[in-house]
N, C-alpha and C. Protein backbone atom coordinates (compact mmCIF):
# COMPACT_ATOMS: atom_id res chain seq x y z
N UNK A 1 -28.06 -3.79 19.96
CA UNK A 1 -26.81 -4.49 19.81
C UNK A 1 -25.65 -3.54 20.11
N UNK A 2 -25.15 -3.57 21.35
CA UNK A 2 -23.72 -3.26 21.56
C UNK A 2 -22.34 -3.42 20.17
N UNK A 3 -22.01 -2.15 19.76
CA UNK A 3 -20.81 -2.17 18.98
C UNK A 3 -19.53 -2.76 20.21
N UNK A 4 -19.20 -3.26 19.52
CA UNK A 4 -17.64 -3.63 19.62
C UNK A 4 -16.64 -2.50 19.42
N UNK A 5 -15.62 -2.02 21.02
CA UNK A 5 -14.47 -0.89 20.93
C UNK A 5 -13.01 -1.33 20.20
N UNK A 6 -12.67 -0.93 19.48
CA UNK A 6 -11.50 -1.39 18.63
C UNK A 6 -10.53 -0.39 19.49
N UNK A 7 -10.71 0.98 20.12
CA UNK A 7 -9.51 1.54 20.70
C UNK A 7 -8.76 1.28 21.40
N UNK A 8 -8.87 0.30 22.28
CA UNK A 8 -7.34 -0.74 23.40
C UNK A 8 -6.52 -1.48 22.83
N UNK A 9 -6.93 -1.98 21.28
CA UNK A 9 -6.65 -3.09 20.56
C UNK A 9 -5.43 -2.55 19.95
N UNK A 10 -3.94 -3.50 20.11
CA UNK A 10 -2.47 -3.03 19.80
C UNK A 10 -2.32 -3.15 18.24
N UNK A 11 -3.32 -2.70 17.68
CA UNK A 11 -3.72 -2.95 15.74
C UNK A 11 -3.77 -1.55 15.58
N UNK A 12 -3.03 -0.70 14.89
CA UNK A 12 -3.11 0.64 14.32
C UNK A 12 -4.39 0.82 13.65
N UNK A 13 -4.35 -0.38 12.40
CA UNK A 13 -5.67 -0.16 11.75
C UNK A 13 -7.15 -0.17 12.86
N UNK A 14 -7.04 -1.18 13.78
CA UNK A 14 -8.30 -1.18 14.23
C UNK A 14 -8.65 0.06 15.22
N UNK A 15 -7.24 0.47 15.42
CA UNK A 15 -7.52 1.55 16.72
C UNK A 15 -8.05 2.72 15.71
N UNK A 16 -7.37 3.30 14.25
CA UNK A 16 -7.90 4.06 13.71
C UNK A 16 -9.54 4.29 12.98
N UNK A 17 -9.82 2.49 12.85
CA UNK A 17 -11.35 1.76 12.93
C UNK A 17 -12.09 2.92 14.07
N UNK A 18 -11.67 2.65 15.26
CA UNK A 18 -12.48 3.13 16.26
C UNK A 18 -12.89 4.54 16.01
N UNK A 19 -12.31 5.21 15.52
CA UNK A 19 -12.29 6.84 15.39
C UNK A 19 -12.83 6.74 13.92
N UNK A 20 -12.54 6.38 12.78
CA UNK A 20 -13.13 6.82 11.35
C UNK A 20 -14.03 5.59 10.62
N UNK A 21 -14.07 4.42 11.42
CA UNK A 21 -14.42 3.48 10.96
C UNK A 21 -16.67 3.85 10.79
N UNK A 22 -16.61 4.53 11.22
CA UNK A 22 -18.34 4.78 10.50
C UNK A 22 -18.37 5.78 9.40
N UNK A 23 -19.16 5.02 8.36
CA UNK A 23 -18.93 5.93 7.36
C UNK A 23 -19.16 7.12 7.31
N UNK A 24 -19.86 7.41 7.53
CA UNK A 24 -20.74 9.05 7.77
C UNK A 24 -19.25 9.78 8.31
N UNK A 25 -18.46 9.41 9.04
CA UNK A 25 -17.51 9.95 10.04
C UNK A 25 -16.40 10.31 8.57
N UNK A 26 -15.95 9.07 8.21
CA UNK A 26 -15.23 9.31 6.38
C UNK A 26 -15.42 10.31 5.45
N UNK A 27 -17.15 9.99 5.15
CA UNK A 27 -18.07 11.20 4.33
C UNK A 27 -17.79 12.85 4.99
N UNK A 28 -17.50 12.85 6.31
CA UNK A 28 -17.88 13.98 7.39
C UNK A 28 -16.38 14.59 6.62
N UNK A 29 -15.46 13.96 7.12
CA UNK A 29 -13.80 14.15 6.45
C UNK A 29 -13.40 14.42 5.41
N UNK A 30 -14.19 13.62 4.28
CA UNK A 30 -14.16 14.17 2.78
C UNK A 30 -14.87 15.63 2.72
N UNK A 31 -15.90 15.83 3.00
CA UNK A 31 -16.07 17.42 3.16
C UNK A 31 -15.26 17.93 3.56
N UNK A 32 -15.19 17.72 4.75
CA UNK A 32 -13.96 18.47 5.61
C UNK A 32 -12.85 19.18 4.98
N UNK A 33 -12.31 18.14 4.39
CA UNK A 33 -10.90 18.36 3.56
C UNK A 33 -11.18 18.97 2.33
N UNK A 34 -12.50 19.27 1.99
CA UNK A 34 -12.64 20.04 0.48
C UNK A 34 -13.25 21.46 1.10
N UNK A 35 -13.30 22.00 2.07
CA UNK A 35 -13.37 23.41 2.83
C UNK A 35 -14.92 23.26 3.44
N UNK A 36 -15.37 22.34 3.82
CA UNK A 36 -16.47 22.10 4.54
C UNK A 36 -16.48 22.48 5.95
N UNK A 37 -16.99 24.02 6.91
CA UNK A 37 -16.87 23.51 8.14
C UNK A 37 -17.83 23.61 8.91
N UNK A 38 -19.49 24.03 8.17
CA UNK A 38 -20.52 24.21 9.09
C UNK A 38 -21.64 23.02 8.99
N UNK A 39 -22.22 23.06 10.19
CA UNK A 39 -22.98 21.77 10.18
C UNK A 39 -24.24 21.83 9.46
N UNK A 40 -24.59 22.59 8.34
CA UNK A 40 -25.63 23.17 7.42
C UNK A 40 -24.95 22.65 6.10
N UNK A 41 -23.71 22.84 5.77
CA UNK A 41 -22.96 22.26 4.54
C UNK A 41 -22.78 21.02 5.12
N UNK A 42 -22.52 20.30 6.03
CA UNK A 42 -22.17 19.06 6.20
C UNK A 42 -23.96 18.44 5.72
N UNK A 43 -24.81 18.78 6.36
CA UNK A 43 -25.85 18.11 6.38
C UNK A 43 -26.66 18.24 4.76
N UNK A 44 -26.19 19.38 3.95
CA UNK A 44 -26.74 19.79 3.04
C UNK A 44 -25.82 18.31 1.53
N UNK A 45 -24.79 18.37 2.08
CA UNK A 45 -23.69 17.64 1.32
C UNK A 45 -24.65 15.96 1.52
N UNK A 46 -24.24 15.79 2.30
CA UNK A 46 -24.45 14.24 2.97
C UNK A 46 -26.09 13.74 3.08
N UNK A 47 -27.05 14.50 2.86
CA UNK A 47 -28.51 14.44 3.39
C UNK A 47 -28.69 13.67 4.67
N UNK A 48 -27.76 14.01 5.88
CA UNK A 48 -27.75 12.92 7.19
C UNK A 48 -28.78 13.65 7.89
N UNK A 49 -29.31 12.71 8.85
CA UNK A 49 -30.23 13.16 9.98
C UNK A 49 -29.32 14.29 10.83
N UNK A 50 -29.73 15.29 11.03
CA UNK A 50 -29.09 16.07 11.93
C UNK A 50 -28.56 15.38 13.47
N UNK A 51 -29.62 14.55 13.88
CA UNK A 51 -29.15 14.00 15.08
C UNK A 51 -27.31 13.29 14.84
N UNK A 52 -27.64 12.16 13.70
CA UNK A 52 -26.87 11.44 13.25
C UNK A 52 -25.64 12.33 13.22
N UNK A 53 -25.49 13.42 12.22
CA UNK A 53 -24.53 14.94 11.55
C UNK A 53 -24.23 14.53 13.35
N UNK A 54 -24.93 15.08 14.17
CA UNK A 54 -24.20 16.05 15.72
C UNK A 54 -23.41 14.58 16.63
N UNK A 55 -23.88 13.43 16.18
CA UNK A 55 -23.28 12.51 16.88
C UNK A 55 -21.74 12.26 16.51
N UNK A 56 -21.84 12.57 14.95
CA UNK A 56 -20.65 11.72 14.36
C UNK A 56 -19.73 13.22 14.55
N UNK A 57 -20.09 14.69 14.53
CA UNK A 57 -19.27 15.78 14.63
C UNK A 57 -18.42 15.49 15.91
N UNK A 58 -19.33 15.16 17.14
CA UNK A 58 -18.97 14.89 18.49
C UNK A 58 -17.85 14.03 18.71
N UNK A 59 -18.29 13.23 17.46
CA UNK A 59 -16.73 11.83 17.67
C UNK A 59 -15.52 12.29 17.01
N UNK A 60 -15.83 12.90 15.88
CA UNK A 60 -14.93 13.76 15.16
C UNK A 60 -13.45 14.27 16.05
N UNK A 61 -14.72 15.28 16.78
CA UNK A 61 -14.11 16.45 17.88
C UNK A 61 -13.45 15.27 18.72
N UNK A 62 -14.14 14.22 19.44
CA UNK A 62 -13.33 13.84 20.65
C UNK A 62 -12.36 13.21 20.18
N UNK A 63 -11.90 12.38 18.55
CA UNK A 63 -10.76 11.81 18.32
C UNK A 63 -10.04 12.65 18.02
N UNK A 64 -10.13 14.01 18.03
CA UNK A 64 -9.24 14.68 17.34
C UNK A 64 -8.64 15.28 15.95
N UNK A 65 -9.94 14.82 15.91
CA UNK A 65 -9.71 15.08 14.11
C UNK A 65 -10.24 16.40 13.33
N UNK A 66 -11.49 16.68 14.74
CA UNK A 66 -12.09 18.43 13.91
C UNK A 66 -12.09 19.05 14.95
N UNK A 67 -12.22 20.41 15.16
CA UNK A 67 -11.87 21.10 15.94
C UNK A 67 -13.42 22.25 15.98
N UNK A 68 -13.83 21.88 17.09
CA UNK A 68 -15.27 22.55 17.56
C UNK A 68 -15.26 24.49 18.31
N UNK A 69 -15.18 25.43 16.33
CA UNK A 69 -14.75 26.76 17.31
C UNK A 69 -16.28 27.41 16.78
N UNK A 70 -16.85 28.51 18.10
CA UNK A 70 -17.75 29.18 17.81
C UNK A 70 -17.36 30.14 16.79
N UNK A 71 -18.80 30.42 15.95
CA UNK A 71 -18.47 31.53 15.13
C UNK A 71 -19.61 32.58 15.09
N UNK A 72 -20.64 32.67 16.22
CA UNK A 72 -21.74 33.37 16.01
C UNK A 72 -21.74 33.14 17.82
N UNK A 73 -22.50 33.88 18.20
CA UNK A 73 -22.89 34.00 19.51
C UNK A 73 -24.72 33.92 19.66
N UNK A 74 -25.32 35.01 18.83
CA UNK A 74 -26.91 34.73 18.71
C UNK A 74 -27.03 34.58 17.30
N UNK A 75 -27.48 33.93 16.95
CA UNK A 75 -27.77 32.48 17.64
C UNK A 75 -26.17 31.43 18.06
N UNK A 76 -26.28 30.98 18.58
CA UNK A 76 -24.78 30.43 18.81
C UNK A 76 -24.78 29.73 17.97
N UNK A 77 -24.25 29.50 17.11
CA UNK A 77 -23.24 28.54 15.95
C UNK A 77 -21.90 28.48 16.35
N UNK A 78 -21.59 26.23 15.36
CA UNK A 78 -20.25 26.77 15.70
C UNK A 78 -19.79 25.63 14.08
N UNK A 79 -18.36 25.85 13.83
CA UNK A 79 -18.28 25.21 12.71
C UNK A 79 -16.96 24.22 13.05
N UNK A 80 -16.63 23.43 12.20
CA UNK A 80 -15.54 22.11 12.49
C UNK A 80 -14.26 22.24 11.46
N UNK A 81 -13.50 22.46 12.26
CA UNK A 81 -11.84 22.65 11.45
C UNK A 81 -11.37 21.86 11.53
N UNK A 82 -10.49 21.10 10.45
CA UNK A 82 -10.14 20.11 10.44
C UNK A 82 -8.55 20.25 11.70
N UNK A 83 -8.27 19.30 12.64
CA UNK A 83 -7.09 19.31 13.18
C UNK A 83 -5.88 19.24 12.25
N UNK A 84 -4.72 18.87 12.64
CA UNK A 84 -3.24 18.31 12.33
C UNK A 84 -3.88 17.57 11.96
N UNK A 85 -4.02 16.39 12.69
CA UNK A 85 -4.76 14.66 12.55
C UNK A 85 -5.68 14.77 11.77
N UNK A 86 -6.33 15.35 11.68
CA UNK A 86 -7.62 15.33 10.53
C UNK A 86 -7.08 15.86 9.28
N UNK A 87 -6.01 16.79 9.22
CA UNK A 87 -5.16 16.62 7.67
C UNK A 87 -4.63 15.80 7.34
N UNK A 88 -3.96 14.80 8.12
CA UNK A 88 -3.10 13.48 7.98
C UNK A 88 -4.53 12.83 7.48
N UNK A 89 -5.21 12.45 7.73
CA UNK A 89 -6.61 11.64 6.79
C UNK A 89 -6.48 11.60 5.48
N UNK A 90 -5.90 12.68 4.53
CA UNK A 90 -6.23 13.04 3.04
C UNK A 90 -5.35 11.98 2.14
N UNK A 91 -4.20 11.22 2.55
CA UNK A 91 -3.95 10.67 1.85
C UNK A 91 -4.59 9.28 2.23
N UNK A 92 -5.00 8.91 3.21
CA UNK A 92 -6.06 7.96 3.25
C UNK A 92 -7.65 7.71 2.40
N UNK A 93 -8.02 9.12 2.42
CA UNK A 93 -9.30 9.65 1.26
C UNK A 93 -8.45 9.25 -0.10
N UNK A 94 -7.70 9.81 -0.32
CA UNK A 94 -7.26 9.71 -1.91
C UNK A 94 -7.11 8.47 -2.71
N UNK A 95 -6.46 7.83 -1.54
CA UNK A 95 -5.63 6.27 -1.63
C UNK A 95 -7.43 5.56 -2.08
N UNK A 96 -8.37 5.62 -0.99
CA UNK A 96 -9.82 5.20 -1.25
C UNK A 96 -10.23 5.87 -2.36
N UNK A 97 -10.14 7.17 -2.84
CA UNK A 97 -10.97 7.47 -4.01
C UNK A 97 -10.02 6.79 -5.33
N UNK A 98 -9.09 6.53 -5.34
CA UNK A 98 -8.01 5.90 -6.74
C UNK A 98 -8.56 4.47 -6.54
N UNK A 99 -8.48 3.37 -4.86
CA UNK A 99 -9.06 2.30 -5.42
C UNK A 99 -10.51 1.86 -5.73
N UNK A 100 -11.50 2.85 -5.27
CA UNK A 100 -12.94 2.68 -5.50
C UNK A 100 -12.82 3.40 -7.07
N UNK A 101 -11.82 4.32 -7.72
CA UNK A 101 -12.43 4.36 -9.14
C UNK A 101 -12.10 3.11 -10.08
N UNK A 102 -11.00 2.87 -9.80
CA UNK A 102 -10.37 0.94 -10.14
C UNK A 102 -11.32 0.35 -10.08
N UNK A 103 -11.42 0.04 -8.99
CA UNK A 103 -12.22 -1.10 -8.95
C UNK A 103 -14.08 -1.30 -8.63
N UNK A 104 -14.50 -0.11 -8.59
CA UNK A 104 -16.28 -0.43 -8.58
C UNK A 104 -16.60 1.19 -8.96
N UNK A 105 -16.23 1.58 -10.33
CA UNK A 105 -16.89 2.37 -11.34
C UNK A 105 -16.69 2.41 -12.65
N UNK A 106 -17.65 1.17 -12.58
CA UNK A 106 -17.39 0.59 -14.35
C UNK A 106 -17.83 1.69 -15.53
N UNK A 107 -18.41 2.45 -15.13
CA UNK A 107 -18.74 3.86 -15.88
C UNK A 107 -17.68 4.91 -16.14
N UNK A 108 -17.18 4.80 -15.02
CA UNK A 108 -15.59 6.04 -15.30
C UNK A 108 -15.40 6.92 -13.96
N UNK A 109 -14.82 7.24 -13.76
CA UNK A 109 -14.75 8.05 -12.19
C UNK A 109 -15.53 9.67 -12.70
N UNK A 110 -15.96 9.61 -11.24
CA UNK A 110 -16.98 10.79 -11.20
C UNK A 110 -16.11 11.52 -10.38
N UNK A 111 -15.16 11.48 -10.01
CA UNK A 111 -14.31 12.07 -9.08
C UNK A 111 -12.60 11.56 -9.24
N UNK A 112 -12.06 12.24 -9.36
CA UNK A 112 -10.34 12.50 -9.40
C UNK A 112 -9.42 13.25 -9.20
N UNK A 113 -8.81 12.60 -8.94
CA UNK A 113 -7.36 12.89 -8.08
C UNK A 113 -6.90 14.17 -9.13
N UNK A 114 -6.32 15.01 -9.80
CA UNK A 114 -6.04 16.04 -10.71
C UNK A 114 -4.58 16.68 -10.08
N UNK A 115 -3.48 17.47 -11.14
CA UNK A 115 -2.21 18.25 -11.07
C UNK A 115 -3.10 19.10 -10.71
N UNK A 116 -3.16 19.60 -9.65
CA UNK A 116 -3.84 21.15 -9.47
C UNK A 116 -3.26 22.46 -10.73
N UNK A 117 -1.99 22.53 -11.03
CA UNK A 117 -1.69 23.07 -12.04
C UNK A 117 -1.75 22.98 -13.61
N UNK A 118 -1.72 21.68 -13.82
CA UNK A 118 -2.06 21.53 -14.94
C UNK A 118 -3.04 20.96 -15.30
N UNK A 119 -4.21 20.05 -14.24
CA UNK A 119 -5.23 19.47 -14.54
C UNK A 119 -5.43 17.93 -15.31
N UNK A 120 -4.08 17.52 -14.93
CA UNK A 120 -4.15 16.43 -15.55
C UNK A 120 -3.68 15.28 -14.95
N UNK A 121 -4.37 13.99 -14.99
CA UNK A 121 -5.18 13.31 -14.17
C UNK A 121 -4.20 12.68 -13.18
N UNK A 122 -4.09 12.23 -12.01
CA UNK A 122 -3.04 11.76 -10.94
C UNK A 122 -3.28 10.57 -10.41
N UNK A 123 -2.74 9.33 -10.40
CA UNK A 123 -3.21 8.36 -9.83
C UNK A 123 -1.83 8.25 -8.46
N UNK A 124 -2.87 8.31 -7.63
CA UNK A 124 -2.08 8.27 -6.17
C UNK A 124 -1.80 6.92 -6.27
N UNK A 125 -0.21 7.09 -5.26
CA UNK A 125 0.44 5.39 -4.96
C UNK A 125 0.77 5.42 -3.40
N UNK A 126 0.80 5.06 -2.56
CA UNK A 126 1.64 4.99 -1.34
C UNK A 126 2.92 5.05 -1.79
N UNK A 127 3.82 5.47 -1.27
CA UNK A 127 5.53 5.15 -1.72
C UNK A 127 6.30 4.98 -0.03
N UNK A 128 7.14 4.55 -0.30
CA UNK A 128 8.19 4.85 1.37
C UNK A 128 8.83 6.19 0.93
N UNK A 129 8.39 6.52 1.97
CA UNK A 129 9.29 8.30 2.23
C UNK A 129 10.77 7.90 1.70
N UNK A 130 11.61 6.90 2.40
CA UNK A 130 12.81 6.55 2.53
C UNK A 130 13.48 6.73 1.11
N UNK A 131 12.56 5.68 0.41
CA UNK A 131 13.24 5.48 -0.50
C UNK A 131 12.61 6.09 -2.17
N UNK A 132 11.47 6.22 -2.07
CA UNK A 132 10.67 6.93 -2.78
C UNK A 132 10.03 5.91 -3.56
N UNK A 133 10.22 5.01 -3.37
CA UNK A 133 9.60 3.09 -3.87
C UNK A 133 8.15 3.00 -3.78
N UNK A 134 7.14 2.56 -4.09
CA UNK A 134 5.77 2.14 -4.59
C UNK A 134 6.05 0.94 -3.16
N UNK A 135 4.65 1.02 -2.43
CA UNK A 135 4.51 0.40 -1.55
C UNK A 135 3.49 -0.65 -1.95
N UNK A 136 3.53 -1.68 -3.06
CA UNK A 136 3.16 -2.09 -3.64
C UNK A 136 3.28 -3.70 -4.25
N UNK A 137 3.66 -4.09 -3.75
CA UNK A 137 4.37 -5.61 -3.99
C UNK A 137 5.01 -6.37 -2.92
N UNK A 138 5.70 -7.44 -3.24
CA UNK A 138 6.82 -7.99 -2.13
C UNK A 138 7.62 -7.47 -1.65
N UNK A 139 8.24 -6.73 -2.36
CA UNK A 139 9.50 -5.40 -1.69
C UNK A 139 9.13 -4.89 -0.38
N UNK A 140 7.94 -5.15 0.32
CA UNK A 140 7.80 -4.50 1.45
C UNK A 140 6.40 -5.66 2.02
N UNK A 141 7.00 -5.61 3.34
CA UNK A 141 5.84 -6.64 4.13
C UNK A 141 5.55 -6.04 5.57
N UNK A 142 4.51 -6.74 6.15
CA UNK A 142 3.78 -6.12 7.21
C UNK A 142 4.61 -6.96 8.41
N UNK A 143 5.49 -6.00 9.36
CA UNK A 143 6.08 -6.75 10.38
C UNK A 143 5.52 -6.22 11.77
N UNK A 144 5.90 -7.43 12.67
CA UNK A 144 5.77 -6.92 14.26
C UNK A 144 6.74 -5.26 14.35
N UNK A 145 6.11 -4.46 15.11
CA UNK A 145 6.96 -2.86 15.47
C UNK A 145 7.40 -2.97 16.61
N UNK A 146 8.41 -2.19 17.26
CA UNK A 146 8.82 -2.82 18.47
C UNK A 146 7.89 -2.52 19.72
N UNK A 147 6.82 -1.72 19.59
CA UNK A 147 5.70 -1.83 20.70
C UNK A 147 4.80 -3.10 20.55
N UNK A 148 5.05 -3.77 19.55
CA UNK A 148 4.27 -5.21 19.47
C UNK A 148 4.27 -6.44 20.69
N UNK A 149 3.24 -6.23 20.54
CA UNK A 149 2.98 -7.69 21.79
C UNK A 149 3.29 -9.03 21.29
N UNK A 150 3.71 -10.29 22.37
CA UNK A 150 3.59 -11.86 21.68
C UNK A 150 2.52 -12.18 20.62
N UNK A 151 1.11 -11.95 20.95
CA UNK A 151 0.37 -11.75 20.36
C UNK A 151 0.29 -11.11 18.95
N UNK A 152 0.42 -10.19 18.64
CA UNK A 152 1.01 -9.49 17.42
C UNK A 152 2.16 -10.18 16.66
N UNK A 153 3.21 -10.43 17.26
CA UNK A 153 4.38 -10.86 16.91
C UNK A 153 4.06 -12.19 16.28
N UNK A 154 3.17 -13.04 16.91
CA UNK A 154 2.72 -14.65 16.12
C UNK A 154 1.92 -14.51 15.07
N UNK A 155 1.63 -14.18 15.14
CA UNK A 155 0.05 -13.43 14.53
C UNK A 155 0.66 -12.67 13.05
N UNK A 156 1.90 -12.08 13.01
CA UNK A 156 2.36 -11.51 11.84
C UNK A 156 3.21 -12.92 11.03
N UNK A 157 4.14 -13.40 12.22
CA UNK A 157 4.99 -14.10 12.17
C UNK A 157 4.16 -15.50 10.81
N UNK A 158 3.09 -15.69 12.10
CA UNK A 158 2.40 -17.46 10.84
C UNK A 158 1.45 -16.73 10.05
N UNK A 159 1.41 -15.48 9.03
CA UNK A 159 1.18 -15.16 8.09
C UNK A 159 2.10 -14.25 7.30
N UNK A 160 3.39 -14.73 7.27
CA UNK A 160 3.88 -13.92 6.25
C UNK A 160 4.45 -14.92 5.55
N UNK A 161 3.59 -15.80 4.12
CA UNK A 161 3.92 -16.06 3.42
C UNK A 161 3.30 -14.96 2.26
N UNK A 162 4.40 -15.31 1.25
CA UNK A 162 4.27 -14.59 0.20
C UNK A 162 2.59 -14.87 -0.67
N UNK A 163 1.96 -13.83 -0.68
CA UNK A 163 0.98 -14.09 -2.31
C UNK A 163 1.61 -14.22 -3.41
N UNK A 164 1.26 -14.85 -4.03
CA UNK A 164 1.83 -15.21 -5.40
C UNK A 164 1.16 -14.65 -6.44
N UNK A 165 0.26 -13.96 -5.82
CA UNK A 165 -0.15 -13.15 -7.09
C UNK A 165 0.79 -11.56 -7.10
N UNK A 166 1.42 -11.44 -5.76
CA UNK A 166 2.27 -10.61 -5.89
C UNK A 166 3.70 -10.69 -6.11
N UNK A 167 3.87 -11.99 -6.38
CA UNK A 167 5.44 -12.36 -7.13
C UNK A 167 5.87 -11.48 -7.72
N UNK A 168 7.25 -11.62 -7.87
CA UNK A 168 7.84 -10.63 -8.97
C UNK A 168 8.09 -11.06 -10.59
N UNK A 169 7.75 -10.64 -11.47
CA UNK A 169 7.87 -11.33 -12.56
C UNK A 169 9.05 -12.15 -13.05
């Protein structure tokens, strides 16, 4: 079965689909970003098939997100640095580890967000840079951008009615 390419598609989310949308590729990133860069800790972390590990490193590297530098010559090794773009990921990880402890770990989180200084506990929010506001409610909605196509533009347009579960009190 042929996957379906989300990268031509004028959808931010789906184009970023194309590049992180397999999990293993996510899992690959969460290491990443906790000082992971050889393909022995990736595989040791994750228990992936090595084939699997070298496919998803490969996609990594070609979206831009890890950076493929030798660090041994004999035997040749090489290890994966996270890019620019592959640091921009972390508040995407975080944002996922705050709503997967919410909402599907009825036991308690096995993992959290923490004050690096004081150790005490952080629940990440999106905010607007602008204004420093919680991106979180009606106060803010999903519009056509001005690279938006007709397509896009209708498409936002006959779904922006309000949820009402996100009313304002």
């Amino acid at each position: 079965m042929r996957r379906t390419s989300f990268g031509d598609m004028p959808c931010p989310i789906a184009r970023s689909l194309e590049r992180v949308g397999e999990w293993w590729s996510i899992l690959i990133l969460r290491d990443a970003l906790s000082g992971m860069t050889r393909f022995e800790e990736f595989q040791e972390s994750l228990g992936i098939a090595p084939n699997m590990l070298s496919r998803r490193l490969a996609a990594l590297v070609e979206a831009g997100l890890l950076e493929k530098r030798p660090y041994s010559e004999r035997p040749p090794r090489h290890e994966y640095r996270l890019t620019a773009r592959g640091r921009d990921f972390r508040p995407v990880l975080l944002a996922m580890l705050a709503w997967g402890n919410r909402h599907f770990a009825p036991e308690g989180a096995s993992v959290q967000v923490v004050d690096a200084r004081t150790g005490a506990p952080a629940d990440p929010v999106l905010v607007d840079r602008a204004s420093g506001r919680p991106i979180d409610g009606p106060d803010f909605a999903i519009a056509a951008g001005p690279a938006a196509g007709e397509r896009t533009r209708r498409r936002l347009a006959r779904h922006r009615r309000p949820d009402p579960e996100e009313a304002a009190p």
